[in-house]
Protein backbone atom coordinates (compact mmCIF):
# COMPACT_ATOMS: atom_id res chain seq x y z
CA UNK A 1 -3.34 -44.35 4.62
CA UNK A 2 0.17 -43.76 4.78
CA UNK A 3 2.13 -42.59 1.07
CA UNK A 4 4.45 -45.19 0.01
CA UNK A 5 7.64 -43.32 0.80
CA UNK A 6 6.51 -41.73 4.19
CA UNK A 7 8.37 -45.06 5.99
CA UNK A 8 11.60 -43.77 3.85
CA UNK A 9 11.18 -40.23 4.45
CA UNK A 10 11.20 -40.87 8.42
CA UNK A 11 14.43 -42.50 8.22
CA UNK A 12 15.96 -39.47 6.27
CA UNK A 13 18.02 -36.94 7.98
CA UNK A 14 15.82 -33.52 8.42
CA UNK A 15 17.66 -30.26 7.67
CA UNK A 16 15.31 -28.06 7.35
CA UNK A 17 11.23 -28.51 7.43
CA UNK A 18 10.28 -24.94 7.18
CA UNK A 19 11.85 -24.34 3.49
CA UNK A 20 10.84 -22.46 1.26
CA UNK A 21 11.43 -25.57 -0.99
CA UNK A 22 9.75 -27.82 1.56
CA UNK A 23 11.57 -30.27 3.26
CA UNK A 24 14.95 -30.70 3.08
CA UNK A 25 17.33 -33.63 4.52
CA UNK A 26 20.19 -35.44 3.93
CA UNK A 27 21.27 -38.64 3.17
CA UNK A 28 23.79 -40.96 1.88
CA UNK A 29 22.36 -42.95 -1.06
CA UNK A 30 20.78 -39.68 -2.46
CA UNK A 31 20.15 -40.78 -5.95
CA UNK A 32 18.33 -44.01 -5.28
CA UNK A 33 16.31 -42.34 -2.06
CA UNK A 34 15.25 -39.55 -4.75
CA UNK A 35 13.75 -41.78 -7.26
CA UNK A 36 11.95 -43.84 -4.36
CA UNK A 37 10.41 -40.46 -3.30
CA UNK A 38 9.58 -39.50 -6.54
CA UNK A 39 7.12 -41.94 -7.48
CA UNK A 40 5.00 -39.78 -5.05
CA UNK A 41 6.16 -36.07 -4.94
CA UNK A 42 8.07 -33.75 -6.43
CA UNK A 43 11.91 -33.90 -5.06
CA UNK A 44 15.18 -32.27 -6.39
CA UNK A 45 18.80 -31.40 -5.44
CA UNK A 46 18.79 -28.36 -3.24
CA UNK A 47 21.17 -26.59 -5.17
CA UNK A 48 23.76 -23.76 -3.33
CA UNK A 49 25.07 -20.72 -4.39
CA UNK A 50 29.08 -20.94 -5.53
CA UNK A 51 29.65 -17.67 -3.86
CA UNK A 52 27.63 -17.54 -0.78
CA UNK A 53 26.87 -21.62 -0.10
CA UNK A 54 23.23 -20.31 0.64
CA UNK A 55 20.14 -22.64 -0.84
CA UNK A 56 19.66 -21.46 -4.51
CA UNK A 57 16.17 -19.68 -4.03
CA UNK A 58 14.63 -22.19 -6.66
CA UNK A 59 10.61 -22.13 -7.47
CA UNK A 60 8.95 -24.26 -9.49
CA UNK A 61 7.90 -21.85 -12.19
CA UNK A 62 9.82 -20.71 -15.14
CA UNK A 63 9.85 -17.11 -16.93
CA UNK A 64 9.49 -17.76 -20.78
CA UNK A 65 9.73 -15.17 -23.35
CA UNK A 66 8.72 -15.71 -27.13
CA UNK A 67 9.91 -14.15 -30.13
CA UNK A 68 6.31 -12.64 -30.45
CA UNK A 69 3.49 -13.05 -28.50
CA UNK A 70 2.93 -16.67 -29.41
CA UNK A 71 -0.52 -17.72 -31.01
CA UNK A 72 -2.93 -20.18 -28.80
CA UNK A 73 -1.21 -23.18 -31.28
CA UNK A 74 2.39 -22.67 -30.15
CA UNK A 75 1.17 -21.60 -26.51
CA UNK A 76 -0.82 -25.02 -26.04
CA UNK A 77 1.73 -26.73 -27.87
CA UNK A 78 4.43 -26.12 -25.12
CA UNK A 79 1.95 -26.81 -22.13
CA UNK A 80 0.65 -29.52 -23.65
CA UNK A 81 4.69 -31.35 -24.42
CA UNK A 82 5.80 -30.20 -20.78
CA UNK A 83 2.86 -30.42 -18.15
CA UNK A 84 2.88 -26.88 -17.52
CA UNK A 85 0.58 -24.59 -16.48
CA UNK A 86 0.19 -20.75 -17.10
CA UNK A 87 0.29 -18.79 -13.74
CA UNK A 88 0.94 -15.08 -15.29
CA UNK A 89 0.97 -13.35 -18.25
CA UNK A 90 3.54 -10.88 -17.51
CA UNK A 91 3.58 -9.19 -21.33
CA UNK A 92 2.35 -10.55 -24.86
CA UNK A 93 5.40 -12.35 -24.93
CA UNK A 94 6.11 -12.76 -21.57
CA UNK A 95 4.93 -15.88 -19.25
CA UNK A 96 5.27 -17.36 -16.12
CA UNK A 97 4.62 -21.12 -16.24
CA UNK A 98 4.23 -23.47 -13.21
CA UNK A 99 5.73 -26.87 -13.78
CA UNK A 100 3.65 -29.74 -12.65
CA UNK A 101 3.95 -32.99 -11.18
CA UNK A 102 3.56 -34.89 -14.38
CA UNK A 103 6.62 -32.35 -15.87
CA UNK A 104 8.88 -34.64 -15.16
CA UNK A 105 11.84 -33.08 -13.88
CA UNK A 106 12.82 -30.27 -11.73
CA UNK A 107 12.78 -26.10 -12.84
CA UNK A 108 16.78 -26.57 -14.09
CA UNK A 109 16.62 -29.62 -15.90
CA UNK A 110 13.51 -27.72 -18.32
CA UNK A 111 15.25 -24.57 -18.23
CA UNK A 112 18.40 -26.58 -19.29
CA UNK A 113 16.10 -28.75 -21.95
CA UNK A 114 14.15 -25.96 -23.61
CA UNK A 115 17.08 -23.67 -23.98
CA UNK A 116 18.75 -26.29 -25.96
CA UNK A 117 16.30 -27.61 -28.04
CA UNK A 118 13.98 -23.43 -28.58
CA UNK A 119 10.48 -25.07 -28.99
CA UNK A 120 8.53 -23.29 -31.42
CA UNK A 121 8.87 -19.38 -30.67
CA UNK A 122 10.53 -19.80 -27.56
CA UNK A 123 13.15 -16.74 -26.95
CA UNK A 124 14.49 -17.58 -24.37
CA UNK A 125 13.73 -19.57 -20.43
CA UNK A 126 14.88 -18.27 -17.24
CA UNK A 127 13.88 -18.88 -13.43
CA UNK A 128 11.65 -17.64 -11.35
CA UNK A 129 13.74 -17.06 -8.47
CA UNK A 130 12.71 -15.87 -4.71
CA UNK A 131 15.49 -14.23 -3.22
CA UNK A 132 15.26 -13.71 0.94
CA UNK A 133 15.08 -10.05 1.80
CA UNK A 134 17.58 -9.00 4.30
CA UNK A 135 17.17 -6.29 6.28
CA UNK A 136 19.92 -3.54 6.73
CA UNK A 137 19.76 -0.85 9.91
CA UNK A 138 18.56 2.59 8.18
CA UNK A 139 22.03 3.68 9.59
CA UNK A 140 24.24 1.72 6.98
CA UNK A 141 25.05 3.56 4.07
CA UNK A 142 24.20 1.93 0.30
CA UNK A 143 27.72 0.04 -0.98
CA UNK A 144 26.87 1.88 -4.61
CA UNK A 145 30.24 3.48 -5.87
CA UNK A 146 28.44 6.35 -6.34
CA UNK A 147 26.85 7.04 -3.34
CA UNK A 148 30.25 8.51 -1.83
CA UNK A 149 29.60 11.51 -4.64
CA UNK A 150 26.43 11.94 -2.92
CA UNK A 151 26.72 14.67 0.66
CA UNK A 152 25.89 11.83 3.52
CA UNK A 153 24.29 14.65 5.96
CA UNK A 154 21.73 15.63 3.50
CA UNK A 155 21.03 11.91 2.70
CA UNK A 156 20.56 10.98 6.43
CA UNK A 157 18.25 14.19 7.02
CA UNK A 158 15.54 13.02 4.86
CA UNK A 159 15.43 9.94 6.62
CA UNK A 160 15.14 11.55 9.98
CA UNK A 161 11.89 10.70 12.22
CA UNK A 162 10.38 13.82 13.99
């Protein structure tokens, strides 16, 4: 059987189906399309980079750091108010946490929320961001300022292939 919203995604414009944030299309009445979709998936704004226009490499975990490594109460607490889920334990204070569907709103809008209300031990929130790696020929030379103090012949020699 057929998801409520699969009639309205068909008529939606597809951009891109291979994202790394799934599907993306466009449309004209975004907001009230969103909330139709919503009441079956997760969907938010594909949002772009000011400098480069590129998609915003946006996952749906979040990187939260505590003021000490917070005790099972406080831990649960914050899972328990938000939906969330524990993928990582990066330190004693640090965690990565997976937002579910029954969060409630997208990665930003949380990171945005806790940051201005600092639940119970919470540091501070910041993404979990996937950036694209880009290839460079082994030819081009690093754009660090101080690479030009460095001699470029012995640099390119220890990259040589015999």
């Amino acid at each position: 059987m057929a998801a409520p919203d699969d009639d309205l995604l068909s008529k939606l414009e597809v951009v891109d189906e291979a994202s790394q944030v799934g599907t993306v299309v466009k449309t004209a009445d975004m907001d009230n399309e969103m909330e139709r979709l919503r009441e079956s998936r997760v969907v938010h704004h594909l949002y772009l980079d000011e400098a480069t226009g590129e998609p915003w490499p946006m996952t749906d975990e979040l990187i939260v750091t505590f003021e000490e490594p917070p005790t099972a109460e406080i831990l649960d607490e914050l899972l328990n108010t938000y939906a969330l889920v524990v993928t990582q334990k990066l330190t004693a204070r640090d965690y990565v946490l997976w937002l579910t569907d029954d969060t409630g709103m997208n990665p930003v809008k949380l990171l945005v929320k806790l940051t201005e209300e600092r639940p119970s031990g919470v540091r501070y929130v910041e993404h979990n961001l996937q950036h694209r790696i880009k290839k460079y020929s082994p030819h081009e030379y690093p754009k660090d300022p101080y690479y030009g103090n460095l001699e470029k012949s012995s640099f390119s020699a220890c990259f040589t292939s015999s």
